[in-house]
N, C-alpha and C. Protein backbone atom coordinates (compact mmCIF):
# COMPACT_ATOMS: atom_id res chain seq x y z
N UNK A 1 -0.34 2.36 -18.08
CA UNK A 1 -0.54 2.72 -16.69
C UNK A 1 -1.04 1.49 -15.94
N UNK A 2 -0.68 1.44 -14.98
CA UNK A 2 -1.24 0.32 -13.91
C UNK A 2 -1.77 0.67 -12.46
N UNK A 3 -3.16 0.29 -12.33
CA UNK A 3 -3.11 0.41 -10.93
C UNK A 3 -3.43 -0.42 -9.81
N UNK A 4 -3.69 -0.32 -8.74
CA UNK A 4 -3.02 -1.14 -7.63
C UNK A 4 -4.10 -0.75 -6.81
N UNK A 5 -5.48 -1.80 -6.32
CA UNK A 5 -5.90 -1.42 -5.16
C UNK A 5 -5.78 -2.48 -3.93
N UNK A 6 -5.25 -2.06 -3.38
CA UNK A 6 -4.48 -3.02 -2.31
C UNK A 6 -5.84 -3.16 -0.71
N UNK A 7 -6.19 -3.62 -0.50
CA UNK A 7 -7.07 -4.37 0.87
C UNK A 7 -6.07 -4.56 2.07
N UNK A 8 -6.52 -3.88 2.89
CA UNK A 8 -5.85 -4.37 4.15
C UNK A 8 -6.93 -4.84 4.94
N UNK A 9 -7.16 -6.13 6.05
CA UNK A 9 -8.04 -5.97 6.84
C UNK A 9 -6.82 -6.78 8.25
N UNK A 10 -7.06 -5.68 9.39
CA UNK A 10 -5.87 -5.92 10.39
C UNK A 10 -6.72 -7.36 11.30
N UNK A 11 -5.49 -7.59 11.96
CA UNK A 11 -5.90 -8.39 13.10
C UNK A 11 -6.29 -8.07 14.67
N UNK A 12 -7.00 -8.47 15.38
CA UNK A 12 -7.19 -7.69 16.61
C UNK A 12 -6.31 -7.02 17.20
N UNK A 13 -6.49 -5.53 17.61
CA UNK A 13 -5.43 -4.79 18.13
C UNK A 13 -4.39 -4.14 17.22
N UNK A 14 -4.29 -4.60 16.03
CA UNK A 14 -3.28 -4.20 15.51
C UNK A 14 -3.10 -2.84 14.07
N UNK A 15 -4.50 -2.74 14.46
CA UNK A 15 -5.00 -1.97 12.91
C UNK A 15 -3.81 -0.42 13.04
N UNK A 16 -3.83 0.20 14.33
CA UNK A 16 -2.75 1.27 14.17
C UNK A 16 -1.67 1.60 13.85
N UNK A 17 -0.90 0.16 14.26
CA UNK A 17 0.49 -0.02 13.55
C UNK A 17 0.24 -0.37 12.24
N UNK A 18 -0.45 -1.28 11.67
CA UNK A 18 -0.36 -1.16 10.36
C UNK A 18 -1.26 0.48 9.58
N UNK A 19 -1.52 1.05 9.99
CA UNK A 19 -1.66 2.52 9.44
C UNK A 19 -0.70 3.17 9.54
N UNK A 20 -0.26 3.25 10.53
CA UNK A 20 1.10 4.12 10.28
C UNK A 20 2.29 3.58 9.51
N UNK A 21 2.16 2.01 9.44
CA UNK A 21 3.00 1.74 8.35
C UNK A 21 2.93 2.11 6.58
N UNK A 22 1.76 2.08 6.90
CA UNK A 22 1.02 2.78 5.74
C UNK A 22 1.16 3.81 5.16
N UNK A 23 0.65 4.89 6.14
CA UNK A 23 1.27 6.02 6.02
C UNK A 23 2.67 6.10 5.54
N UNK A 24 3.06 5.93 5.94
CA UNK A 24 4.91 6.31 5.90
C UNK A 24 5.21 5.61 4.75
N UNK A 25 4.84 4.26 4.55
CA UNK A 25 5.03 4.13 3.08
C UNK A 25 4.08 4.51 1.67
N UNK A 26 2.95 5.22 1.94
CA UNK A 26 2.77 6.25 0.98
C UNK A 26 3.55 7.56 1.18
N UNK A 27 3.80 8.09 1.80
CA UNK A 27 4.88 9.02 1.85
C UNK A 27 6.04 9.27 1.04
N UNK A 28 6.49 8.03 1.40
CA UNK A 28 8.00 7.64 0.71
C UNK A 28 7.74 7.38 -0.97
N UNK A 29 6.53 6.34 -1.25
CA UNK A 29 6.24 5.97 -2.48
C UNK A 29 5.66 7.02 -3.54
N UNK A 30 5.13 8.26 -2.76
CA UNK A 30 4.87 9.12 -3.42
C UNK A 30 6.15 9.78 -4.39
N UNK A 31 7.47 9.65 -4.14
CA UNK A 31 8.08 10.28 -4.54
C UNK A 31 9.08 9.67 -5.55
N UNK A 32 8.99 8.21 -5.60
CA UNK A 32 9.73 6.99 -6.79
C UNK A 32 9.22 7.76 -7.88
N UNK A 33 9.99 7.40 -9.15
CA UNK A 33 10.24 7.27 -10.14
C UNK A 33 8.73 6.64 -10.94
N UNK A 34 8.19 7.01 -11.43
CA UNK A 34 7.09 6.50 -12.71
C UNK A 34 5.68 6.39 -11.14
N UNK A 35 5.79 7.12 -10.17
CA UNK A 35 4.35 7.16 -9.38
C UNK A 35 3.55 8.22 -9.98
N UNK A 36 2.12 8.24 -10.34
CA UNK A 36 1.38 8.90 -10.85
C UNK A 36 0.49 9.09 -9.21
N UNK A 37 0.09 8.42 -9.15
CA UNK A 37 -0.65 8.45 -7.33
C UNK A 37 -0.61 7.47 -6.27
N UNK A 38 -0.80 7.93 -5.25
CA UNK A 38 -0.61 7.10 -3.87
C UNK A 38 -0.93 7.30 -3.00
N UNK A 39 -2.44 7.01 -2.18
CA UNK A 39 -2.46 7.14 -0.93
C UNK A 39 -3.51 6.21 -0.23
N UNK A 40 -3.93 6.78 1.12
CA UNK A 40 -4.73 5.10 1.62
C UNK A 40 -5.69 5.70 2.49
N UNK A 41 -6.66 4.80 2.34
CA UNK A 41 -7.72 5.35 2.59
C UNK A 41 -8.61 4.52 3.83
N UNK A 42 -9.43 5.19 4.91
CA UNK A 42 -9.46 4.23 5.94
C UNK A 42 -11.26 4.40 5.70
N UNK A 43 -11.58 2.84 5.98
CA UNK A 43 -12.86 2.93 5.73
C UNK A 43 -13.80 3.59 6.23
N UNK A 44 -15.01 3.91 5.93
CA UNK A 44 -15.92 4.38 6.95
C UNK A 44 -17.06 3.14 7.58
N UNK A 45 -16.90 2.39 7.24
CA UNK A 45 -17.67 1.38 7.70
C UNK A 45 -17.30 0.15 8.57
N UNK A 46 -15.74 0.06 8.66
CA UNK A 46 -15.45 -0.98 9.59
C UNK A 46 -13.93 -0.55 9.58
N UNK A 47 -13.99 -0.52 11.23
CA UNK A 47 -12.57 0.02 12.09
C UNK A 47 -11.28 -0.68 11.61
N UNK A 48 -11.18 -1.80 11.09
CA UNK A 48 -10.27 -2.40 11.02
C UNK A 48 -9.79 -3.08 9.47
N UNK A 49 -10.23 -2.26 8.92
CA UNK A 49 -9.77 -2.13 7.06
C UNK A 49 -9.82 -0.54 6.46
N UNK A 50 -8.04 -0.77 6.10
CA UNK A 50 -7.92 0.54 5.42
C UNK A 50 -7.61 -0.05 3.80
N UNK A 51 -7.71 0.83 2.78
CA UNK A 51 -6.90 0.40 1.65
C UNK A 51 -5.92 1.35 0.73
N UNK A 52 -4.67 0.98 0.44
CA UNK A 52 -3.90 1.50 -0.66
C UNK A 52 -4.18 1.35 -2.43
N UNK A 53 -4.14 2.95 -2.74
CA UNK A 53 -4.57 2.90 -4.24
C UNK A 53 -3.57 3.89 -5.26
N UNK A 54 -2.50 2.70 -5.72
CA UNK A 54 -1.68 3.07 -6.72
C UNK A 54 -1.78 3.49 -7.86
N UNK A 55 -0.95 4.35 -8.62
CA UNK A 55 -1.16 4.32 -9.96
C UNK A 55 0.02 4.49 -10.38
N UNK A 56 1.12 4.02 -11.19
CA UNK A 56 2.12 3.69 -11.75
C UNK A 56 2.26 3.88 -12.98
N UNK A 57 3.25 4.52 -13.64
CA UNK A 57 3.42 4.55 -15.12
C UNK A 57 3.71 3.49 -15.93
N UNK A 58 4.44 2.61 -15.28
CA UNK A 58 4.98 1.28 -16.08
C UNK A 58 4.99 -0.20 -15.31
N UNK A 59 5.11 -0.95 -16.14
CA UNK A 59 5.53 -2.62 -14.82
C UNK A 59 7.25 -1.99 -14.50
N UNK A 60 7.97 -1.56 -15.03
CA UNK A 60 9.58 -1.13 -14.63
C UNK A 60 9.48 -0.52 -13.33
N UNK A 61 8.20 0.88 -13.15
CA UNK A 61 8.45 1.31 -12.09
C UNK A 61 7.75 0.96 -10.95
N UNK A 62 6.61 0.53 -11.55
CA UNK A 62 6.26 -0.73 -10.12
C UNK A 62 7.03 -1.77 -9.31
N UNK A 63 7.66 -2.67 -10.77
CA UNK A 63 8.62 -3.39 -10.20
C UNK A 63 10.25 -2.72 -9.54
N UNK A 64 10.30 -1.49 -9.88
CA UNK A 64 11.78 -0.45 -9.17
C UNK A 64 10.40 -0.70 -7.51
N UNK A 65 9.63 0.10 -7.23
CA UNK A 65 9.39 0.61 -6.03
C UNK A 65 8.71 -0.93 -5.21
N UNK A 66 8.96 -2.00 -5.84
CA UNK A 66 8.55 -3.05 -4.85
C UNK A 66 9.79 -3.69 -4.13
N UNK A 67 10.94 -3.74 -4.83
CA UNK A 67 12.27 -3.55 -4.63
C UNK A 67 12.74 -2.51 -3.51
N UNK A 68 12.09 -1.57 -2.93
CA UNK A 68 12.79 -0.67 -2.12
C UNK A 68 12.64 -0.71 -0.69
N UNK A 69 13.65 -0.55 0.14
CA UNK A 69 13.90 -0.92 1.21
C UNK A 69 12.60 -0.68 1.95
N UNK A 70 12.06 0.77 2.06
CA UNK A 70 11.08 1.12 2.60
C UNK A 70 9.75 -0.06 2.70
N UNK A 71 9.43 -0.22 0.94
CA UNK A 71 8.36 -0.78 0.27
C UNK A 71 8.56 -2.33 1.37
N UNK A 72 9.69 -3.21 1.48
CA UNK A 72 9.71 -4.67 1.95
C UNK A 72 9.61 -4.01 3.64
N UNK A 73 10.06 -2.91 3.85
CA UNK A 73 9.68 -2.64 5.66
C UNK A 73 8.51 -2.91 5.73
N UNK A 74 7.95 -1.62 5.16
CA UNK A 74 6.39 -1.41 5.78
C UNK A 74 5.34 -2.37 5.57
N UNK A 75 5.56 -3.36 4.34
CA UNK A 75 4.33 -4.08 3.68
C UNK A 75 4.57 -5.19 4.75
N UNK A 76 6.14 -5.43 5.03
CA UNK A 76 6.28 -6.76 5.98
C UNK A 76 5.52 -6.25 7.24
N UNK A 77 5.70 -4.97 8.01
CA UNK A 77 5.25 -5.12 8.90
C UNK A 77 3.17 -5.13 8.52
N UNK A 78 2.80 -4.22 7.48
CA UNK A 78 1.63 -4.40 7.11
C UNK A 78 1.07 -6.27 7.48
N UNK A 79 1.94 -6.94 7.18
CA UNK A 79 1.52 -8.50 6.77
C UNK A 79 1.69 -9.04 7.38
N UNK A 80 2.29 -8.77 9.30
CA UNK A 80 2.28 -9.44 10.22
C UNK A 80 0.85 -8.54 11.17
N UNK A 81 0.45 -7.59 10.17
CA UNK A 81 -0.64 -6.92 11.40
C UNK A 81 -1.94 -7.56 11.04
N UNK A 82 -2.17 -8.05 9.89
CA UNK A 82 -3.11 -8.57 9.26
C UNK A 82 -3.23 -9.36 7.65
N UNK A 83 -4.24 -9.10 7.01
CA UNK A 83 -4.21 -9.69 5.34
C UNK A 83 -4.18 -8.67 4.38
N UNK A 84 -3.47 -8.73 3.25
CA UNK A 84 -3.02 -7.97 2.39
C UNK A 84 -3.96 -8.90 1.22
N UNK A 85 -4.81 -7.91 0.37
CA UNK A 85 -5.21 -8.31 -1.03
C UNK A 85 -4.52 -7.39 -1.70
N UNK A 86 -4.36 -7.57 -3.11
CA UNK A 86 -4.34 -6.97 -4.36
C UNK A 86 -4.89 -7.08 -5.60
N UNK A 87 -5.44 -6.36 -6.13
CA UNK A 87 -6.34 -6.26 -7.43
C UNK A 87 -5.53 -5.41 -8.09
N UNK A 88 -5.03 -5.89 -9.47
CA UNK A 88 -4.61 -4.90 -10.23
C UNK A 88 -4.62 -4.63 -11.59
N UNK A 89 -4.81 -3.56 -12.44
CA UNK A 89 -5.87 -3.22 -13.48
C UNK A 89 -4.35 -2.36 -14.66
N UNK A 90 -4.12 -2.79 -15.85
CA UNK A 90 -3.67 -2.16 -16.67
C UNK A 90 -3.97 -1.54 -17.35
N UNK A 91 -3.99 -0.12 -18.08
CA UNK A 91 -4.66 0.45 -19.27
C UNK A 91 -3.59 0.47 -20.07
C-alpha cells in the first residue's frame, strides 16, 4: 500500500480555484483502479492551505492514475495556483 499526503499552499487570491480543482479531482480519482482512499482536506488554521491524502494499492496504480487526463488537468492547474508538496509512505 502507498500513501500520498500531498500540501497545497495557494498563492494570493487563488486558493478557490485550486479547491475546486481539487475537488473534482478527488472525485474522479476516487473511482481508478487500485484507490483505497481519497480526499482533501482544508485547514483549520490558515485560509490558504488545503491538503490531499491518498491511499493506493500498488506503485502500478498510482503510476495508471498519474497518467490520467483528469490527474495532469487539475494538478496543472493546482500548480499554477500555488506550491504542491508530497510526502509519501509505503507499507
Amino acid at each position: 500500500m502507498i500513501r500520498l499526503n500531498c500540501f497545497f499552499q495557494a498563492k494570493a487570491g487563488k486558493y478557490q480555484e485550486a479547491l475546486e480543482a481539487a475537488i473534482a479531482l478527488v472525485a474522479k480519482s476516487q473511482k481508478h483502479a487500485g484507490c483505497i482512499a481519497y480526499d482533501a482536506f482544508e485547514s483549520a488554521t490558515r485560509k490558504d492551505v488545503f491538503s490531499i491524502i491518498e491511499t493506493w494499492a500498488d506503485q502500478a496504480s498510482l503510476d495508471a492514475h498519474s497518467q490520467t487526463p483528469e490527474f495532469i488537468e487539475y494538478v496543472g492547474i493546482m500548480q499554477k495556483c500555488g506550491t504542491l508538496s508530497v510526502e509519501s509512505f509505503n507499507k
